[in-house]
Structure formats: C-alpha cells, structure tokens
PDB file of N, CA and C in Angstrom:
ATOM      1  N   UNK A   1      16.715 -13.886 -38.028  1.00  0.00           N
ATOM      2  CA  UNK A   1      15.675 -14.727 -37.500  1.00  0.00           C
ATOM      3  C   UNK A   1      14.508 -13.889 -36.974  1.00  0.00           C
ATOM      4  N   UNK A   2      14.799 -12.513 -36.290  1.00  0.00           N
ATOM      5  CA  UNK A   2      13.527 -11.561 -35.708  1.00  0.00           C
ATOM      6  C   UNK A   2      12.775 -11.372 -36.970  1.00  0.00           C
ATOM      7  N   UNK A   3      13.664 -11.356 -38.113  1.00  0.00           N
ATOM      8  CA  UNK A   3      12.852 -10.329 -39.020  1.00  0.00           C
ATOM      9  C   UNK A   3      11.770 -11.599 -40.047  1.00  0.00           C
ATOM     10  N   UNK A   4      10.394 -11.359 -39.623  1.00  0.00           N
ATOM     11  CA  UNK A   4       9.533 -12.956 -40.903  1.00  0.00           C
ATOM     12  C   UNK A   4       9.055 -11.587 -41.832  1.00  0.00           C
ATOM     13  N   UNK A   5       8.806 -12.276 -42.778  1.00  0.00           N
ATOM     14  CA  UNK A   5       8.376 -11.919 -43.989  1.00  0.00           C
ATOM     15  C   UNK A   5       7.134 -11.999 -44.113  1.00  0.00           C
ATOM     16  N   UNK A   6       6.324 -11.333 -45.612  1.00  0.00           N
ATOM     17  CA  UNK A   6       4.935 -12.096 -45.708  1.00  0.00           C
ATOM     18  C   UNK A   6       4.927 -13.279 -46.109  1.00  0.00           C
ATOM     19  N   UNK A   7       5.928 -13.929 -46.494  1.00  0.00           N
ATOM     20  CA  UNK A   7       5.536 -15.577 -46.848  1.00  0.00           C
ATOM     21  C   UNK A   7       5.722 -16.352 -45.743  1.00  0.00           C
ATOM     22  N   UNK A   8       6.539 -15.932 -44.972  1.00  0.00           N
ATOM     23  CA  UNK A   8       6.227 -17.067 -43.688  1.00  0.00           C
ATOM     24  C   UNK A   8       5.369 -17.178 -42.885  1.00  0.00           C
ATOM     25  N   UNK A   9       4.712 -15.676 -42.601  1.00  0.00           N
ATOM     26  CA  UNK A   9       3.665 -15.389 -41.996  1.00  0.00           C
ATOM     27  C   UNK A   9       2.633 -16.204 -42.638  1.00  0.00           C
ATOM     28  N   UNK A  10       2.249 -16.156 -44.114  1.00  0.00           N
ATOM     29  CA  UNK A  10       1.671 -17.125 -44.530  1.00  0.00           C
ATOM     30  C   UNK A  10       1.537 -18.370 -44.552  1.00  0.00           C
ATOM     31  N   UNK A  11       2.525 -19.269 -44.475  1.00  0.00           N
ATOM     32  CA  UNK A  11       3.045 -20.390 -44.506  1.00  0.00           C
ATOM     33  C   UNK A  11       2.299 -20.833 -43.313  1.00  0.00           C
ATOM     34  N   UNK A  12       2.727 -19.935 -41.553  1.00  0.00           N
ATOM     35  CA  UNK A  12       2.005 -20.253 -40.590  1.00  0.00           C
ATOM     36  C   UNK A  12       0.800 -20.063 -40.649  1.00  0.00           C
ATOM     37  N   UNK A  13       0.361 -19.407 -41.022  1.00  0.00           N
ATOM     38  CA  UNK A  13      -0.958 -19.027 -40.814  1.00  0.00           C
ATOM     39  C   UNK A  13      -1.793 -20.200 -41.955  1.00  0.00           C
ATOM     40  N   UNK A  14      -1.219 -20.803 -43.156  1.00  0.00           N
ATOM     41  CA  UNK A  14      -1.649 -21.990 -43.791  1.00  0.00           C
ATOM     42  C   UNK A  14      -1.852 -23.024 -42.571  1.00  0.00           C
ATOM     43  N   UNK A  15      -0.198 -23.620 -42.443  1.00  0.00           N
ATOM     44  CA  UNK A  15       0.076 -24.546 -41.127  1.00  0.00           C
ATOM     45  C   UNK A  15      -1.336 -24.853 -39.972  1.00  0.00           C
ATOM     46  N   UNK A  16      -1.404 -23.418 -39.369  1.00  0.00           N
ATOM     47  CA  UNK A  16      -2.137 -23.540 -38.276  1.00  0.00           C
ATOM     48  C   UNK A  16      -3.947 -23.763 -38.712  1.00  0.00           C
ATOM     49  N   UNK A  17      -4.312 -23.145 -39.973  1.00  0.00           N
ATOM     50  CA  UNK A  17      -5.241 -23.985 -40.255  1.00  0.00           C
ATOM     51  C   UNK A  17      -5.669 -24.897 -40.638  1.00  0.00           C
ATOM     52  N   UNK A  18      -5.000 -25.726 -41.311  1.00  0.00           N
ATOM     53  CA  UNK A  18      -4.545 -26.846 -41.506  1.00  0.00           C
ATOM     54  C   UNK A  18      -4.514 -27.880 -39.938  1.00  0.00           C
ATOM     55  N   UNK A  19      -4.206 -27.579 -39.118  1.00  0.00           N
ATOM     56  CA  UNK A  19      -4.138 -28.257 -37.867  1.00  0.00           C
ATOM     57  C   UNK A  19      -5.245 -28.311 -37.084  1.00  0.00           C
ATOM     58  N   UNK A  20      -5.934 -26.839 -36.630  1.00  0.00           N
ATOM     59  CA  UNK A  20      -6.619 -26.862 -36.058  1.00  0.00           C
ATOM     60  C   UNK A  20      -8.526 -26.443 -36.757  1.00  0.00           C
ATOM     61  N   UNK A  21      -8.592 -25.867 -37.963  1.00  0.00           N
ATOM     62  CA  UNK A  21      -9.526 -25.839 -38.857  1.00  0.00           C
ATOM     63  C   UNK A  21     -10.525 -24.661 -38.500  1.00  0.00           C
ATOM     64  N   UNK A  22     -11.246 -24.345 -39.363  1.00  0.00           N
ATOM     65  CA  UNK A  22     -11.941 -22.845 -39.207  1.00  0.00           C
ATOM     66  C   UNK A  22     -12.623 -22.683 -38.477  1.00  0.00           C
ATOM     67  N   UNK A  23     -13.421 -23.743 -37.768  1.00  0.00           N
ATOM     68  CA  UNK A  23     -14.399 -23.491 -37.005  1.00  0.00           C
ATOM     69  C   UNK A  23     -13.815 -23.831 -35.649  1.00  0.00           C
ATOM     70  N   UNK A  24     -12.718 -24.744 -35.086  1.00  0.00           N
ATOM     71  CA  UNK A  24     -11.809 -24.051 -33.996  1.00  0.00           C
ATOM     72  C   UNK A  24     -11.524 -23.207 -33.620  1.00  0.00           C
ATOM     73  N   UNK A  25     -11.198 -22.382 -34.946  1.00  0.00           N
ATOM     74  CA  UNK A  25     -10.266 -21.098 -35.043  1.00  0.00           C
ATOM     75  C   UNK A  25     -11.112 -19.727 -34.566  1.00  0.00           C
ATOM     76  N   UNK A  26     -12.490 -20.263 -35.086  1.00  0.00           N
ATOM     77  CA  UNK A  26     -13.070 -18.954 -35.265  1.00  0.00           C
ATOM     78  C   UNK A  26     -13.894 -19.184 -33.373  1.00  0.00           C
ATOM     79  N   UNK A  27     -14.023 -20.063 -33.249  1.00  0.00           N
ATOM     80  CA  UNK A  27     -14.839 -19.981 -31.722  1.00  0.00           C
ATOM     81  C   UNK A  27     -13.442 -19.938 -31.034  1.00  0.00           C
ATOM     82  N   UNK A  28     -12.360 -20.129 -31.011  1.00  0.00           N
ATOM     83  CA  UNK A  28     -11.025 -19.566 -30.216  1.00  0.00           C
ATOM     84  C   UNK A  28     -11.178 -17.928 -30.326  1.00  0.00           C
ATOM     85  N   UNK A  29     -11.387 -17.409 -31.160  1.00  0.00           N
ATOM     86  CA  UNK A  29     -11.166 -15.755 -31.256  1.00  0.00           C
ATOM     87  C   UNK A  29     -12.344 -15.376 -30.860  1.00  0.00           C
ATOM     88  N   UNK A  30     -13.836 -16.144 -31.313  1.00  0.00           N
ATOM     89  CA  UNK A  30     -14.717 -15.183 -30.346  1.00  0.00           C
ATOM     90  C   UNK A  30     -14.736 -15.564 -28.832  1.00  0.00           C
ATOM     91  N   UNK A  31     -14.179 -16.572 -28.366  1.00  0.00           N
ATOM     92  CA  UNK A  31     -13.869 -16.624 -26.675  1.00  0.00           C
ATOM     93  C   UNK A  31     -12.690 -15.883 -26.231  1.00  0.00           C
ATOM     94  N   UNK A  32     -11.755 -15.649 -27.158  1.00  0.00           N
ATOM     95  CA  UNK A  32     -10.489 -14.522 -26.641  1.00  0.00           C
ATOM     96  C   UNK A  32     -11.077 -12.916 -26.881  1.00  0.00           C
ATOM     97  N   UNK A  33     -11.700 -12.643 -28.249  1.00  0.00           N
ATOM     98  CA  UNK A  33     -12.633 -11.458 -27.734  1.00  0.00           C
ATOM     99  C   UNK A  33     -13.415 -11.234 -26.958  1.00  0.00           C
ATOM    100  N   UNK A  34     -14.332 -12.193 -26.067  1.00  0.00           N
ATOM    101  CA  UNK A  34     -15.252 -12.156 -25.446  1.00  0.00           C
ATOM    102  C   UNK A  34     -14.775 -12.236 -23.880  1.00  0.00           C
ATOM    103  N   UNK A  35     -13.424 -12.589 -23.899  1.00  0.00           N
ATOM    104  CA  UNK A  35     -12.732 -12.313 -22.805  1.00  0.00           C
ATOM    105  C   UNK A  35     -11.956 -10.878 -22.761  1.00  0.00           C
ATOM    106  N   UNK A  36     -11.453 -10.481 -23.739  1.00  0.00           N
ATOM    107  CA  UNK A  36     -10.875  -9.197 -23.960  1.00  0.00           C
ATOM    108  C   UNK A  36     -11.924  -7.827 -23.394  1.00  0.00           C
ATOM    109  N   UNK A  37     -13.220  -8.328 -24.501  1.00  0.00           N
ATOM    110  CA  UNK A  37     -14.327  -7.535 -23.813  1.00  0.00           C
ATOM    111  C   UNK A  37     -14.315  -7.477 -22.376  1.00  0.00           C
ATOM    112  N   UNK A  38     -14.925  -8.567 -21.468  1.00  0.00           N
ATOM    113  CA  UNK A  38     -14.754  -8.440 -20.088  1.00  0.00           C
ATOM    114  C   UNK A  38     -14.206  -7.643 -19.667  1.00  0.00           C
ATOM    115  N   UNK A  39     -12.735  -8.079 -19.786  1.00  0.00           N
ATOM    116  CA  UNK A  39     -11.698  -7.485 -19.318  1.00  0.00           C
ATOM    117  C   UNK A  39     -11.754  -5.795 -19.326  1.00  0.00           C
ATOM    118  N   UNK A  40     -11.980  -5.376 -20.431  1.00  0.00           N
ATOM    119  CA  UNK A  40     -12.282  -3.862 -20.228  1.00  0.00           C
ATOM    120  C   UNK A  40     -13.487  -3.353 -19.771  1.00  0.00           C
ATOM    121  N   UNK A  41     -14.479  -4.038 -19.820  1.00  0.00           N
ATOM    122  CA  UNK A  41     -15.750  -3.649 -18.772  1.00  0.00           C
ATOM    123  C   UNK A  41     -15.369  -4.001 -17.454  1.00  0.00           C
ATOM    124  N   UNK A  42     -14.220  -4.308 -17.095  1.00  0.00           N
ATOM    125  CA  UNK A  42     -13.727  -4.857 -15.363  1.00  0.00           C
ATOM    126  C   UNK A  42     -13.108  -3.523 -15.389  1.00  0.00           C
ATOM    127  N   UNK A  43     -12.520  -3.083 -16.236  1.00  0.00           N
ATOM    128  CA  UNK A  43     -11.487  -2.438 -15.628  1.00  0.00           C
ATOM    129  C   UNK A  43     -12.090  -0.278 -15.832  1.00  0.00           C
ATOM    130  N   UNK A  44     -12.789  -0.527 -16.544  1.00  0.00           N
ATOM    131  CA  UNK A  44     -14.129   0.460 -16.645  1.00  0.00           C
ATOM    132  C   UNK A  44     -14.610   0.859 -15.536  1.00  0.00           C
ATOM    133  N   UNK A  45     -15.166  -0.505 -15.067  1.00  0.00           N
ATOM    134  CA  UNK A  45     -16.276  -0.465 -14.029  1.00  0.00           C
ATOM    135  C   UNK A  45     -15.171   0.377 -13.033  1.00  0.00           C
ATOM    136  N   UNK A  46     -14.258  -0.286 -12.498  1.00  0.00           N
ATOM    137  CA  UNK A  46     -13.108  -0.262 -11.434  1.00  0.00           C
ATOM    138  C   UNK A  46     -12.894   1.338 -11.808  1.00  0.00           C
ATOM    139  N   UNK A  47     -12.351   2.129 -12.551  1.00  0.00           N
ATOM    140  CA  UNK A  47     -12.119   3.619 -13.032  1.00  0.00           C
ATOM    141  C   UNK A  47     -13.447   3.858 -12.436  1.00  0.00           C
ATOM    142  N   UNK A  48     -14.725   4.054 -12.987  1.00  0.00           N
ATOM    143  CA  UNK A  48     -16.083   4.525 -12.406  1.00  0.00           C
ATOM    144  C   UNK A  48     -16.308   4.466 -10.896  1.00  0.00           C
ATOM    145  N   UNK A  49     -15.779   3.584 -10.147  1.00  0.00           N
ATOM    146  CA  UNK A  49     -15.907   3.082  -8.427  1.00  0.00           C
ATOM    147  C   UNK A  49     -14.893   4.113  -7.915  1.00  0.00           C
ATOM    148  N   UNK A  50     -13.855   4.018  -8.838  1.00  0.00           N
ATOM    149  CA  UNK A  50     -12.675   4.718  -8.045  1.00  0.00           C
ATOM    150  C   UNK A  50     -13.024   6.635  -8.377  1.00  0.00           C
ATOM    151  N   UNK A  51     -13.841   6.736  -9.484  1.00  0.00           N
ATOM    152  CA  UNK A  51     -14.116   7.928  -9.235  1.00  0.00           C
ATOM    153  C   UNK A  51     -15.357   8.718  -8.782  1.00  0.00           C
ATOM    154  N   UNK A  52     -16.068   7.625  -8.060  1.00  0.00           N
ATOM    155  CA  UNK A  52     -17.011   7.652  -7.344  1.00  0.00           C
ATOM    156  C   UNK A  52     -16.754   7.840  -5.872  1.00  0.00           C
ATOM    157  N   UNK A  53     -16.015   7.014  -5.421  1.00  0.00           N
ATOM    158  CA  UNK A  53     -15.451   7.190  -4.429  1.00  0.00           C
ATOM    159  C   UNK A  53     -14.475   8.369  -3.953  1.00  0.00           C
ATOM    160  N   UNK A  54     -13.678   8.931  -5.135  1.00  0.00           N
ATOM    161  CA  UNK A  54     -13.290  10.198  -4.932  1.00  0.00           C
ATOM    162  C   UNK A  54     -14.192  11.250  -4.681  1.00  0.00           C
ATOM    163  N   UNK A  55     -14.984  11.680  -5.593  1.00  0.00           N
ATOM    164  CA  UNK A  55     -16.190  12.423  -5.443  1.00  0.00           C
ATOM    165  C   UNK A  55     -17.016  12.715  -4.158  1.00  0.00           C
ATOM    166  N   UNK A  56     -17.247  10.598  -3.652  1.00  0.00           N
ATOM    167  CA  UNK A  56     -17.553  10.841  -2.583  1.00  0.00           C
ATOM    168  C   UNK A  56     -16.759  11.616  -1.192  1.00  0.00           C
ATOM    169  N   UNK A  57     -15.779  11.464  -1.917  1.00  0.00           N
ATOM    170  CA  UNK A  57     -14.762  11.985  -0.306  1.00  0.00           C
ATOM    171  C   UNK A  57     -14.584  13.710  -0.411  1.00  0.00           C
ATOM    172  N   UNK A  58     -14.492  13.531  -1.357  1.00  0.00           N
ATOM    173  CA  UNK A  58     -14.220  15.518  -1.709  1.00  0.00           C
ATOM    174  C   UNK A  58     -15.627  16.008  -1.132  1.00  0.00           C
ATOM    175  N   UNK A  59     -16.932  15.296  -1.073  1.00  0.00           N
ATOM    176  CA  UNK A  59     -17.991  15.902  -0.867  1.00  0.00           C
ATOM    177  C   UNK A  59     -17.817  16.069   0.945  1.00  0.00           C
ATOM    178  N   UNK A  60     -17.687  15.447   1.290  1.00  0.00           N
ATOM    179  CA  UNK A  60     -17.595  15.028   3.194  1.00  0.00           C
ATOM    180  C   UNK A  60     -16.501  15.717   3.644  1.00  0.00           C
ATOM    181  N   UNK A  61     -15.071  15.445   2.964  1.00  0.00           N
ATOM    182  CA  UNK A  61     -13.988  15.999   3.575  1.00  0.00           C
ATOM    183  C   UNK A  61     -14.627  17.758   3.335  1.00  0.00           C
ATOM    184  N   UNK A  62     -13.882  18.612   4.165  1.00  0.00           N
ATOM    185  CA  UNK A  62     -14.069  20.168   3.905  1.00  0.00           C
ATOM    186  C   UNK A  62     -13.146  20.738   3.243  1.00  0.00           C
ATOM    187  N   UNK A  63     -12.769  21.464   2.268  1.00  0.00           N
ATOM    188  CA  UNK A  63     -11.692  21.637   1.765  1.00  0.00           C
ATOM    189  C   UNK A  63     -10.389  22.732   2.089  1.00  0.00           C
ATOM    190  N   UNK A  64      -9.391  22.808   1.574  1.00  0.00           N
ATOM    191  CA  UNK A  64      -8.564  23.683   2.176  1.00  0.00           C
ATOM    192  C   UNK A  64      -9.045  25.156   1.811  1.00  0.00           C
ATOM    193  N   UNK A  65      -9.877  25.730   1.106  1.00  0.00           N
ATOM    194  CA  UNK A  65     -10.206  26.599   0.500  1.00  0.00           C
ATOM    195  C   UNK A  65     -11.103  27.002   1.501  1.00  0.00           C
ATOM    196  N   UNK A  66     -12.100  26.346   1.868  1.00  0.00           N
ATOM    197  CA  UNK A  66     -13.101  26.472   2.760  1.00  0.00           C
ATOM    198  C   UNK A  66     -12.642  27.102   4.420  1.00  0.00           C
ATOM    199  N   UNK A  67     -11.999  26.477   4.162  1.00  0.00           N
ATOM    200  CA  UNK A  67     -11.111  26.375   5.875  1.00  0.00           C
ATOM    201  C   UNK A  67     -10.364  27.534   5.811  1.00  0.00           C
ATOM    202  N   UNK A  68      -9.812  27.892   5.072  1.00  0.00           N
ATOM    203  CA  UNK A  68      -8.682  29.380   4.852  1.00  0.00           C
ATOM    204  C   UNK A  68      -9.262  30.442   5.217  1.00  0.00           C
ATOM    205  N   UNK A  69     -10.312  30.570   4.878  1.00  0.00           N
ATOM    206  CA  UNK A  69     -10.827  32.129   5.153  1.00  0.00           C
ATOM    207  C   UNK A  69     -11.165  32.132   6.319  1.00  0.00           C
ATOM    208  N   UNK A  70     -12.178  31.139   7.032  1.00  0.00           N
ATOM    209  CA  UNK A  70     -12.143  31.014   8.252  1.00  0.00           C
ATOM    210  C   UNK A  70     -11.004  31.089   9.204  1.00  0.00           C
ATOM    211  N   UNK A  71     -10.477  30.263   8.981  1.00  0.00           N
ATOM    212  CA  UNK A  71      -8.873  30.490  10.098  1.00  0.00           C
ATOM    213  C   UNK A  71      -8.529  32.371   9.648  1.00  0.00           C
ATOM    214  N   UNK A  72      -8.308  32.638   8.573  1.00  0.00           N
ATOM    215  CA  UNK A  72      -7.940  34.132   8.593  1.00  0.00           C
ATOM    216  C   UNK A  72      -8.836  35.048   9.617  1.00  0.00           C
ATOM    217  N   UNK A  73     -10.118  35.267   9.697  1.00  0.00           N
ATOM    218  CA  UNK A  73     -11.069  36.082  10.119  1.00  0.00           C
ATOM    219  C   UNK A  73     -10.680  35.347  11.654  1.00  0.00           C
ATOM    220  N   UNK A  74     -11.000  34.434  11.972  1.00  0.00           N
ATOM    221  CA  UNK A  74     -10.463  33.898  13.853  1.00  0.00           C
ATOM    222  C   UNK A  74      -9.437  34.970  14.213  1.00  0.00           C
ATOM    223  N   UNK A  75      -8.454  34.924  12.934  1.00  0.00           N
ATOM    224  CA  UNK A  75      -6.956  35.755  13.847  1.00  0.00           C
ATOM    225  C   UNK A  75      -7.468  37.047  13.383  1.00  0.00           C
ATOM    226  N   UNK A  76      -7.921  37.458  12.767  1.00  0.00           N
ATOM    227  CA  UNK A  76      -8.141  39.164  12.421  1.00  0.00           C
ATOM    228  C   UNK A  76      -9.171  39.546  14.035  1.00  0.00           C
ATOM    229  N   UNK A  77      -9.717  38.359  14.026  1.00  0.00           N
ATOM    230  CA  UNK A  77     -11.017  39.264  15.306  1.00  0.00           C
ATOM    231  C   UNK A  77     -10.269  38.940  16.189  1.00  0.00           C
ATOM    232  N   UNK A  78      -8.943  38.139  17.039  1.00  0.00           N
ATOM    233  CA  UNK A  78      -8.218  37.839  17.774  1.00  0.00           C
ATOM    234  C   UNK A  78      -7.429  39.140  17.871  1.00  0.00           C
ATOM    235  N   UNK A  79      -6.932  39.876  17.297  1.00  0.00           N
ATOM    236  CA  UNK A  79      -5.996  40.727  16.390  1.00  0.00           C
ATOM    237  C   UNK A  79      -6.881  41.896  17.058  1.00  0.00           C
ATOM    238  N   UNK A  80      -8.321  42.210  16.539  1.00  0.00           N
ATOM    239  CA  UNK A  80      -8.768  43.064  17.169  1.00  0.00           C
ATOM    240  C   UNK A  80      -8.883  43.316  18.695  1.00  0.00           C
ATOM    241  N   UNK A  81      -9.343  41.901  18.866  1.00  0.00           N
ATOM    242  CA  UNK A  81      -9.463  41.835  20.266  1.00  0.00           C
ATOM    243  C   UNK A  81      -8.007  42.747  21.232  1.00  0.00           C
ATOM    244  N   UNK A  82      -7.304  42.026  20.705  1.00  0.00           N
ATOM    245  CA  UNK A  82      -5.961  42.798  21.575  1.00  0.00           C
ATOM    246  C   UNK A  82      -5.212  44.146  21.554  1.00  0.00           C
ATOM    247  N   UNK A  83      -5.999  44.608  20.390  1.00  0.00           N
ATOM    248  CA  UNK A  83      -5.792  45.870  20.112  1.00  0.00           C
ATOM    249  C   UNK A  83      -6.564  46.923  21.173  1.00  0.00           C
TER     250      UNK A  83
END
C-alpha cells in the first residue's frame, strides 16, 4: 500500500483535476508559493536581526582577549612592586 506507482499517481492527479479544475488549481499553488515565499523572507529577515544583534553585542561587550593582557601587566607591575 506505501509503495504508488506512476499510474496511480496519475489516476490522482486526473481525479483531482477533474474536481477541482485548472484555474483553482493553478491560483491554489500561486497562493501556497506566495506563502512559501513569505515564509522564507520571515525567516531571512529573523537570521539578519539575530546577526545583527550579535555583532551588536561583540562590539560593546570587551572581549576576553582584550582583557588578558591587561590583567597580566596589573600582576607583573604588582610583582614588581614587591620585589
């Protein structure tokens, strides 16, 4: 039963035009593409915000790289100091 063939596939695909007719058919698929579209310009947009917003934070936050050398040189001149 999982497995259809090309004739049944055909058969339905006769069937269903037959029922509902070409020009149903065809403004059903350009409103399910035209929703499909959306859908990936939503989810586009959303990737672009979210890596905007990263960007933005890496710029403000200071990084661990930044901060390392500093903390090293504090304890080296600390280091001297007590020497």
């Amino acid at each position: 039963m999982g497995n259809m063939g090309i004739w049944q596939l055909l058969i339905i695909a006769v069937i269903v035009i037959l029922l509902f007719g070409t020009k149903k058919l065809r403004s059903l698929g350009g409103d399910l593409g035209g929703a499909v579209k959306g859908f990936k310009n939503a989810m586009s947009s959303e990737e672009e915000k979210k890596a905007l917003e990263e960007t933005a934070a890496e710029k403000t936050a200071p990084s661990v790289e930044k901060t390392a050398p500093n903390a090293e040189k504090k304890t080296e001149s600390k280091d001297k100091e007590q020497v």
